[in-house]
PDB file of N, CA and C in Angstrom:
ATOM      1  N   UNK A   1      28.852 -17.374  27.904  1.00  0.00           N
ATOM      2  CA  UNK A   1      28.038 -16.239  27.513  1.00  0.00           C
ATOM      3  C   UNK A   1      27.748 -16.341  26.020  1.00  0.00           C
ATOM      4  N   UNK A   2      26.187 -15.932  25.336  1.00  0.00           N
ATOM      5  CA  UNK A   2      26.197 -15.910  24.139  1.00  0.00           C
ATOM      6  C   UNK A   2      25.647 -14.542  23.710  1.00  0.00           C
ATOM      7  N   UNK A   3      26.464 -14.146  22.587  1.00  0.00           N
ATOM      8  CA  UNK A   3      26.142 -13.141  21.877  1.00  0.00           C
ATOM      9  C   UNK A   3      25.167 -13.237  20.612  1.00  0.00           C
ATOM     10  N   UNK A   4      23.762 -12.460  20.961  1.00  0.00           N
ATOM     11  CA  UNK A   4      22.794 -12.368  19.755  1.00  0.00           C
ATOM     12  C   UNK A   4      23.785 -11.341  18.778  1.00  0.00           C
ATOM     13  N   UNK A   5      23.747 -12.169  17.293  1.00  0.00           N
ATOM     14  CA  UNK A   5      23.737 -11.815  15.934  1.00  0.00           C
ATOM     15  C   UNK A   5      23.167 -10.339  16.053  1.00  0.00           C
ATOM     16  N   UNK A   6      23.396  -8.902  15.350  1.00  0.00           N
ATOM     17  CA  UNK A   6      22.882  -8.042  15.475  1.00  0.00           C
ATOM     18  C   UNK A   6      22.522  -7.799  14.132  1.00  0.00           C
ATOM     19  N   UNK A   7      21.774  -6.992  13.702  1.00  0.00           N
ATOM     20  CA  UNK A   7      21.972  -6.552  11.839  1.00  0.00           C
ATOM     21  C   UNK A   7      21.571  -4.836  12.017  1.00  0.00           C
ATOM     22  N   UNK A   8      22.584  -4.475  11.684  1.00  0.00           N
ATOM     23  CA  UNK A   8      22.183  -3.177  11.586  1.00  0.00           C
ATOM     24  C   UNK A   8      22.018  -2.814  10.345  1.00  0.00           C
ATOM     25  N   UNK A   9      20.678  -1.592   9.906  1.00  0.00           N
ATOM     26  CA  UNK A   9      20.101  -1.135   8.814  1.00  0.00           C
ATOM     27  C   UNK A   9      19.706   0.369   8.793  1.00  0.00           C
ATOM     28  N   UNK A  10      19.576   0.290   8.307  1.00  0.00           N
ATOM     29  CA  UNK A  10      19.070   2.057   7.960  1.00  0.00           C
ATOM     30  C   UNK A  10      17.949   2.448   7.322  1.00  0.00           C
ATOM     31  N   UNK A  11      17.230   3.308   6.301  1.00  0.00           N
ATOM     32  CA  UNK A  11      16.453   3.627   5.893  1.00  0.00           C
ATOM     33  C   UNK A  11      17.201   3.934   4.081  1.00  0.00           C
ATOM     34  N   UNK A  12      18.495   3.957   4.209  1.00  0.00           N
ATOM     35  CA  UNK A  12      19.110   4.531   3.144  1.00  0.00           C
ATOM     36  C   UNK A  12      19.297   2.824   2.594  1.00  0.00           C
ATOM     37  N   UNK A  13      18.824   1.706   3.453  1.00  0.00           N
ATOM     38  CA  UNK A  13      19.144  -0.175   2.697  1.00  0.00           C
ATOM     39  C   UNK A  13      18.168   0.001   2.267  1.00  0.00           C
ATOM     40  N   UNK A  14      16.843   0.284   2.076  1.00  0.00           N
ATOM     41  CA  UNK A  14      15.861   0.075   1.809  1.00  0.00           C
ATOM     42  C   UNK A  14      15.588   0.545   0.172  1.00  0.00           C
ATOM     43  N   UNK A  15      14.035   0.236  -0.652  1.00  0.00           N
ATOM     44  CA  UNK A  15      13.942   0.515  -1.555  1.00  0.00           C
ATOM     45  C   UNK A  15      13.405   1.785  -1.319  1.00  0.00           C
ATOM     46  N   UNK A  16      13.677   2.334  -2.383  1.00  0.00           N
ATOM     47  CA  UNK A  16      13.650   4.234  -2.453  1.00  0.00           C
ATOM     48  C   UNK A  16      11.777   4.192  -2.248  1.00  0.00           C
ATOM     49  N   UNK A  17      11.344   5.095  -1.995  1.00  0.00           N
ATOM     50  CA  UNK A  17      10.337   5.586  -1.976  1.00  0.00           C
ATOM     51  C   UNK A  17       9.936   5.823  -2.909  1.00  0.00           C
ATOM     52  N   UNK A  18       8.483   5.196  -3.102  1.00  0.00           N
ATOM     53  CA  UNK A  18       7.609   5.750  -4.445  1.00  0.00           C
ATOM     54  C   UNK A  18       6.446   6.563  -3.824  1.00  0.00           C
ATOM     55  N   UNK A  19       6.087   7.386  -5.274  1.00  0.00           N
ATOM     56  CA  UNK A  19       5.058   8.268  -4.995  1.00  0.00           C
ATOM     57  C   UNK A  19       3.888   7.799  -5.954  1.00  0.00           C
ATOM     58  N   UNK A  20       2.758   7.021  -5.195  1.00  0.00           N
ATOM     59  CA  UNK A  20       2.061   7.152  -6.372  1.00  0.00           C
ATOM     60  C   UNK A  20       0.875   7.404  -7.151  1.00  0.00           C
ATOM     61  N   UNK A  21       1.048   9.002  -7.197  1.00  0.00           N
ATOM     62  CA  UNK A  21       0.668   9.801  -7.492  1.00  0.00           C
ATOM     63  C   UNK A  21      -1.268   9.953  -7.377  1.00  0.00           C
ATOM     64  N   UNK A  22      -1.400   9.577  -6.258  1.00  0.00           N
ATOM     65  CA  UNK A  22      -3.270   9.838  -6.375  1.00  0.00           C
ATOM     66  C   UNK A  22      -3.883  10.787  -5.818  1.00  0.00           C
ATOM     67  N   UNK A  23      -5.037  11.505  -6.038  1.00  0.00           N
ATOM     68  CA  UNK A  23      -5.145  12.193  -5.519  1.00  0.00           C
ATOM     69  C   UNK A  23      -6.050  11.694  -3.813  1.00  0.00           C
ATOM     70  N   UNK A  24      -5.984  12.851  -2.903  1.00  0.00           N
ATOM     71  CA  UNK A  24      -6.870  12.594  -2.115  1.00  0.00           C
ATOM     72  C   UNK A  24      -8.473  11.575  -1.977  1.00  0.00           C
ATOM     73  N   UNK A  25      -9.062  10.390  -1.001  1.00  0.00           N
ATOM     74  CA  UNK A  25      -9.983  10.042  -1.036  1.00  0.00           C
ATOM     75  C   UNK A  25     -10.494  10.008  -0.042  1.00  0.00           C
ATOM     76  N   UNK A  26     -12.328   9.523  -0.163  1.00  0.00           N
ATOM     77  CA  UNK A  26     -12.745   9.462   1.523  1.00  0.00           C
ATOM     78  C   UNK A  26     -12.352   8.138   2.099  1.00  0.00           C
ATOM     79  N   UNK A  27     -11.955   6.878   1.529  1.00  0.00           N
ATOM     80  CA  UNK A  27     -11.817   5.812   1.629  1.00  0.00           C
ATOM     81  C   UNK A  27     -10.698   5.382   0.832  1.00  0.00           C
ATOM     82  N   UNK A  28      -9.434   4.746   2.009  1.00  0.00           N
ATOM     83  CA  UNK A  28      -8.002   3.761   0.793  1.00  0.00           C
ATOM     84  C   UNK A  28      -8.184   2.690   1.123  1.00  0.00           C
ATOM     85  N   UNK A  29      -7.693   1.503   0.559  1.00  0.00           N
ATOM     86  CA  UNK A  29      -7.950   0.382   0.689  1.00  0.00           C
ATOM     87  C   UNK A  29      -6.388  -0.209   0.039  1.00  0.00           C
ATOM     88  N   UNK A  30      -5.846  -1.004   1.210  1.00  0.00           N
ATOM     89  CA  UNK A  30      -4.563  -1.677   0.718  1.00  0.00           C
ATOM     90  C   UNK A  30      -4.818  -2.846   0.881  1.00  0.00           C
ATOM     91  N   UNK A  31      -3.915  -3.515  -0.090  1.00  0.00           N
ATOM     92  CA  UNK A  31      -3.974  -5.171  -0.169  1.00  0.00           C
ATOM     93  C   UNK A  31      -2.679  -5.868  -0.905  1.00  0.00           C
ATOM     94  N   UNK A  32      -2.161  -7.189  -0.547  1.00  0.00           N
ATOM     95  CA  UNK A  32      -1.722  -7.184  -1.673  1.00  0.00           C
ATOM     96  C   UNK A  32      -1.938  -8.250  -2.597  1.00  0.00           C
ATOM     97  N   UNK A  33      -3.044  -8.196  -2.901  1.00  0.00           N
ATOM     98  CA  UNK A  33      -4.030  -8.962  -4.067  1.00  0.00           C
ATOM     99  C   UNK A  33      -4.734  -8.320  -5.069  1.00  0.00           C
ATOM    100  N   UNK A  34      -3.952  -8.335  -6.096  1.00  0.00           N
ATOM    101  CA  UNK A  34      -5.282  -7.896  -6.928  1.00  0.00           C
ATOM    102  C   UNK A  34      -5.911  -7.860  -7.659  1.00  0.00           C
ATOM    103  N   UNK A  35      -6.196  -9.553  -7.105  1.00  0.00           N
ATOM    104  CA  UNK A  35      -7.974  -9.682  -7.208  1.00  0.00           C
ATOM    105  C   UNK A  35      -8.725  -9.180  -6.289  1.00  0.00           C
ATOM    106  N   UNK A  36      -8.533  -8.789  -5.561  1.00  0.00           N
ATOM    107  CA  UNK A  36      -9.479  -7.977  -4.099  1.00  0.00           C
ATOM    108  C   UNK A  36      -9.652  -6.937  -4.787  1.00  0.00           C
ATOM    109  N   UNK A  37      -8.396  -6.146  -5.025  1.00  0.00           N
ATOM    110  CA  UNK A  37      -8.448  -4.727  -5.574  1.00  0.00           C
ATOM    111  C   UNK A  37      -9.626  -4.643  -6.794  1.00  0.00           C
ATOM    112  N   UNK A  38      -9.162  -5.358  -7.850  1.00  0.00           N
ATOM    113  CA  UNK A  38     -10.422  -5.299  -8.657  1.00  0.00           C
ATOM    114  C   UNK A  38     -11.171  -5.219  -8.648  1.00  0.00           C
ATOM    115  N   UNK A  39     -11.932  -6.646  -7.652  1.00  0.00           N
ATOM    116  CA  UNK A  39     -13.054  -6.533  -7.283  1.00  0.00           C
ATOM    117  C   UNK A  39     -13.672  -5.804  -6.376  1.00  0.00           C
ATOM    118  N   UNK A  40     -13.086  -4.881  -5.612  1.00  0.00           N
ATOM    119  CA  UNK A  40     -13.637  -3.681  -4.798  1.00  0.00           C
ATOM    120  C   UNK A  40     -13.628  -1.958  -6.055  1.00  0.00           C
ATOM    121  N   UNK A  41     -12.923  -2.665  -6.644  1.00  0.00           N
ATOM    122  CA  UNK A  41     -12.965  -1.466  -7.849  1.00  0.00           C
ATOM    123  C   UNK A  41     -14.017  -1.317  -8.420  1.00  0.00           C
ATOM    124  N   UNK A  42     -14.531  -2.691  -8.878  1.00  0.00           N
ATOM    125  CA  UNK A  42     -15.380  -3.111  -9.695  1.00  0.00           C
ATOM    126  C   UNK A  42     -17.085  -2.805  -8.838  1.00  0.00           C
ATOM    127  N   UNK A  43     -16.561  -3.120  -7.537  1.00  0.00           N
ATOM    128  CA  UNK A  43     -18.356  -2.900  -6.970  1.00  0.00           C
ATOM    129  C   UNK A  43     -18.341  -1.618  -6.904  1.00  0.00           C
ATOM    130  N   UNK A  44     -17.472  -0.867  -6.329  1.00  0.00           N
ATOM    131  CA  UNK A  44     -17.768   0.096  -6.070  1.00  0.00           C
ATOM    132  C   UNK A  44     -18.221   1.243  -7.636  1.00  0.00           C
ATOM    133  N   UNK A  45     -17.702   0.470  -8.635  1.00  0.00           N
ATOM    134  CA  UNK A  45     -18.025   1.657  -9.742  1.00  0.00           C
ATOM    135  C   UNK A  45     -19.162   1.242 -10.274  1.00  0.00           C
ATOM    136  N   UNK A  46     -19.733   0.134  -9.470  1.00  0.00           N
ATOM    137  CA  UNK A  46     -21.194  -0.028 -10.212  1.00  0.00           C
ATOM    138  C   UNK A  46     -22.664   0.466  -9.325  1.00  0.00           C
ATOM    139  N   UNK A  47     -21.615   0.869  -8.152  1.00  0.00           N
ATOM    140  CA  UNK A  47     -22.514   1.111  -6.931  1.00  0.00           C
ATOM    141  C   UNK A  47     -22.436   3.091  -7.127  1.00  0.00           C
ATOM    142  N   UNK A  48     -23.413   3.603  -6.869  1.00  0.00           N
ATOM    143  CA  UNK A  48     -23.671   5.032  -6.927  1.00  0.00           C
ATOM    144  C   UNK A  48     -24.049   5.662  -5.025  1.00  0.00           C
ATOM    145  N   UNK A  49     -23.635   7.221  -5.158  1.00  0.00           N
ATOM    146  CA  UNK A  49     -23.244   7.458  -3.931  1.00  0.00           C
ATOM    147  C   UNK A  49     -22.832   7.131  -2.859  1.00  0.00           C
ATOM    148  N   UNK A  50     -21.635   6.614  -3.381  1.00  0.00           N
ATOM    149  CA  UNK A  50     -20.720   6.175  -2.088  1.00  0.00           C
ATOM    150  C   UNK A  50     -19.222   7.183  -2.137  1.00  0.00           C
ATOM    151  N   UNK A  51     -18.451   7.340  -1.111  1.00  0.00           N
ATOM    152  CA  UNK A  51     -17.831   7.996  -1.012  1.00  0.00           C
ATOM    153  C   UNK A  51     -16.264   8.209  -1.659  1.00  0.00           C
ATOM    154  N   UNK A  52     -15.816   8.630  -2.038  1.00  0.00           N
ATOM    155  CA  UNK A  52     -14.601   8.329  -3.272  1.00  0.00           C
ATOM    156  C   UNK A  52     -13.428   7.320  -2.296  1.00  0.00           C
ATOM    157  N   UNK A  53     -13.171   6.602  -3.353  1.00  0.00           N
ATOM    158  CA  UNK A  53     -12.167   5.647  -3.305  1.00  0.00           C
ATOM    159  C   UNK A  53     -10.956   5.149  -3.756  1.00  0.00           C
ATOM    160  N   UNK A  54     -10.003   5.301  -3.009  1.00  0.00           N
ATOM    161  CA  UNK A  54      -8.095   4.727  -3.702  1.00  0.00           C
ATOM    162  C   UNK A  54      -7.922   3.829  -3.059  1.00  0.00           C
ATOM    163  N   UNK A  55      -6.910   3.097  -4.324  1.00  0.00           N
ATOM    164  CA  UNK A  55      -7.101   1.744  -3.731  1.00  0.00           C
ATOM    165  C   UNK A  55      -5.063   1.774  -4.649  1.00  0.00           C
ATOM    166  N   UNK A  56      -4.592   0.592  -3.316  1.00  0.00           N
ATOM    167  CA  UNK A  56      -2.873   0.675  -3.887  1.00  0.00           C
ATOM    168  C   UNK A  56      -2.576  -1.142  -3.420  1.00  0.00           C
ATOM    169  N   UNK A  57      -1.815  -1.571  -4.032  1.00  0.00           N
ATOM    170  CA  UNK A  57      -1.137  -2.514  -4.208  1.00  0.00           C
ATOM    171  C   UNK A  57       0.169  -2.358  -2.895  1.00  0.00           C
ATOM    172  N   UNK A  58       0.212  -3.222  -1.815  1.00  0.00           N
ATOM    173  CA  UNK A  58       1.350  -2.843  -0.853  1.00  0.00           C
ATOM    174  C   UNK A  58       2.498  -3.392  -1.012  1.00  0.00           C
ATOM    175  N   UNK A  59       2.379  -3.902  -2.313  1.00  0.00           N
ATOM    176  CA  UNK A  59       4.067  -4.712  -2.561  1.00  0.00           C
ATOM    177  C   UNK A  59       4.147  -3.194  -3.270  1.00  0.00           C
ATOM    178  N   UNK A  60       3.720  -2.278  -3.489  1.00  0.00           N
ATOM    179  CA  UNK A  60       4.174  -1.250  -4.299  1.00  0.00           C
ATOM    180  C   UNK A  60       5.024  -0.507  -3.071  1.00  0.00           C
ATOM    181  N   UNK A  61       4.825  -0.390  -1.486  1.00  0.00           N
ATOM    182  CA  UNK A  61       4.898   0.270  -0.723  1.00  0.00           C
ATOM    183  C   UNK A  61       5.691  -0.244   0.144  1.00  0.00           C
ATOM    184  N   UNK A  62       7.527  -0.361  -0.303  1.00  0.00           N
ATOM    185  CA  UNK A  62       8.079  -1.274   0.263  1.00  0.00           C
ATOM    186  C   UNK A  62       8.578  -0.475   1.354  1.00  0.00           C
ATOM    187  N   UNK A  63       9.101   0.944   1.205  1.00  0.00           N
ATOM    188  CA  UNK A  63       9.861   1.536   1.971  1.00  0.00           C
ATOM    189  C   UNK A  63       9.228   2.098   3.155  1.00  0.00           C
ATOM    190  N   UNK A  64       9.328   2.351   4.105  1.00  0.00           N
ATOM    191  CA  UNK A  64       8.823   2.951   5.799  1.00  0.00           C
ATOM    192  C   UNK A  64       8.046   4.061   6.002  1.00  0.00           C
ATOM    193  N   UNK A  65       8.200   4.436   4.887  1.00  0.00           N
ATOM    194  CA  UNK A  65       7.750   6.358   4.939  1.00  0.00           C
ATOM    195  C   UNK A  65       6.061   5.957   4.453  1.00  0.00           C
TER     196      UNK A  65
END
């Protein structure tokens, strides 16, 4: 008989939760490049009436929540 290795974890192993801090948009955009980010930053602030936009880095967003 073989026994699978188990790993037990929690939510309390993890890195703490960040908040970071934006307000509401009509459009988020995650990545974790950023050069993408930029450059979607960048069109979009040269582009007029389009709908508001946040944009986050997902290595920022390690924890589950």
């Amino acid at each position: 008989m073989h026994l699978l290795p188990t790993d037990a974890r929690s939510l309390d192993d993890e890195a703490a939760a960040i908040d970071l801090a934006q307000t509401p948009a009509d459009l988020v955009m995650l990545s974790f490049s950023d050069g993408e980010l930029a450059g979607v930053a960048a069109a979009h602030g040269a582009a007029q009436g389009l709908p508001t936009l946040r944009l986050a880095n997902l290595a920022k967003l390690k924890h589950p929540f």
